[in-house]
Protein backbone atom coordinates (compact mmCIF):
# COMPACT_ATOMS: atom_id res chain seq x y z
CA UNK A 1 0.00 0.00 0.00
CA UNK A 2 1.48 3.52 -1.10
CA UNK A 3 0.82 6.26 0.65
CA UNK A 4 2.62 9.66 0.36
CA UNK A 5 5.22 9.22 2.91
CA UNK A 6 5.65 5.24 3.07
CA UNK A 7 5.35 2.60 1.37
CA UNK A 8 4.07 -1.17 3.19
CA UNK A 9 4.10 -4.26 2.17
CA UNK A 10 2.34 -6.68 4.37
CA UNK A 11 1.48 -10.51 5.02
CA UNK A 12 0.22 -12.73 7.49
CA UNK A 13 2.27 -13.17 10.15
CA UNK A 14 3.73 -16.64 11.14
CA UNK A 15 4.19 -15.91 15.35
CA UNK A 16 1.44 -14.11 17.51
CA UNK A 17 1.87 -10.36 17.09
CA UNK A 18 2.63 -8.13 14.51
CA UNK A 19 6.38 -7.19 13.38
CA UNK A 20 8.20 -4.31 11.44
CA UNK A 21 11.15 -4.05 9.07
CA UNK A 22 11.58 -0.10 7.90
CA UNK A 23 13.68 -0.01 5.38
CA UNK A 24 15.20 4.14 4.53
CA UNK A 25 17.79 4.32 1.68
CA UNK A 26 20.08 7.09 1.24
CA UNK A 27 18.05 8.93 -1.23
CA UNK A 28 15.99 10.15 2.00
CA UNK A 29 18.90 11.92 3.06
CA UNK A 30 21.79 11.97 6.07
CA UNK A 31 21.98 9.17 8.78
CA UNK A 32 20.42 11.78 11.40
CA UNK A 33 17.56 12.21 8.71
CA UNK A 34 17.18 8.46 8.19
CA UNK A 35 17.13 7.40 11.95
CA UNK A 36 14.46 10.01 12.62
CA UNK A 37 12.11 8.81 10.05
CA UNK A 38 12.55 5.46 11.46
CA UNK A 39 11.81 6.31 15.28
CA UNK A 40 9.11 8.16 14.16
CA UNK A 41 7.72 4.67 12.17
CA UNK A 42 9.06 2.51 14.95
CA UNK A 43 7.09 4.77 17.69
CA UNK A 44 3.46 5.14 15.46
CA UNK A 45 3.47 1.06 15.10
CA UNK A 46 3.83 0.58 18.74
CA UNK A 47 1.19 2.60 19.82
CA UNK A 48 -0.92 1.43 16.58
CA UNK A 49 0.35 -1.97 16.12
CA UNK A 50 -3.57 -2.88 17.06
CA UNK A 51 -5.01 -0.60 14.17
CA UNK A 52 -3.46 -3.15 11.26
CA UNK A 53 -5.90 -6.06 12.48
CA UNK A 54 -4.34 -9.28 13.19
CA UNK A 55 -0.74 -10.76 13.44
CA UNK A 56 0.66 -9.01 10.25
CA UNK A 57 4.75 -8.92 9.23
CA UNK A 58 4.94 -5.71 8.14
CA UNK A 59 7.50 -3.44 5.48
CA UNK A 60 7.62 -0.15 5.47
CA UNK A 61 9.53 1.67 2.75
CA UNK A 62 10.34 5.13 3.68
CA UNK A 63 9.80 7.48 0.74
CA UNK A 64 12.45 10.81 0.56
CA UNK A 65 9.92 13.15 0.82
CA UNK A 66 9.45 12.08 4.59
CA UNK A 67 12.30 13.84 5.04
CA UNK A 68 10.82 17.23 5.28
CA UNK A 69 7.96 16.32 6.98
CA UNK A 70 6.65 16.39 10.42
CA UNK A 71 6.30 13.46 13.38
CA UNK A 72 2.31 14.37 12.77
CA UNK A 73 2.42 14.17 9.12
CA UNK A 74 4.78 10.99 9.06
CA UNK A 75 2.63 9.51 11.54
CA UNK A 76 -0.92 10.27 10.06
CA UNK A 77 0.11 8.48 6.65
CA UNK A 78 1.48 5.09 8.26
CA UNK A 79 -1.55 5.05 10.56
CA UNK A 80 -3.88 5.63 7.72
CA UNK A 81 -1.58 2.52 5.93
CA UNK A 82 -2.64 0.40 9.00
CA UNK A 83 -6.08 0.94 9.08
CA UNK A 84 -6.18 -0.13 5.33
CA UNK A 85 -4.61 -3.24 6.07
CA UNK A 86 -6.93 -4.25 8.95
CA UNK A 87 -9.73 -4.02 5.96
CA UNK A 88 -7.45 -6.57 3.71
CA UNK A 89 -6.27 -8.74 6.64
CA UNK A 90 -9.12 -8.64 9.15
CA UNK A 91 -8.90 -10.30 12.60
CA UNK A 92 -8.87 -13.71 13.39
């Protein structure tokens, strides 16, 4: 699923809870710039890991216009990400 900021790729997941890979290439800029994008994704999926449904292994490709963008902004579009994938991959 694309969204503006991030990109995620998703499929059931084989243990009992939901995990994360982020991946952020150098095209989104400096190391400082890179690890901040992926606290920001790291922080939003453990306070929403519950909005993507059931036990999903999760993607997330950061795009480089995350860069400029705030923890709100980066945060709204993974969130929004998550509650699509709760549609796809509902509950058991």
């Amino acid at each position: 699923m694309s969204g503006k900021h991030v990109v995620v790729f998703a499929l059931p997941g084989a243990t009992g809870q939901s995990r994360l890979g982020i991946t952020a290439t150098k095209k989104l800029g400096h190391a400082a710039d890179r690890n901040r994008v992926k606290r920001i994704i790291r922080e939003t999926f453990r306070h929403r890991r519950e909005a993507a449904g059931g036990p999903l292994d999760l993607v997330v490709n950061v795009k480089p216009t995350a860069r400029d963008q705030s923890h709100a902004q980066i945060a709204a579009d993974l969130t929004d990400r998550l509650v699509e994938l709760a549609r796809r991959f509902p509950a058991s």
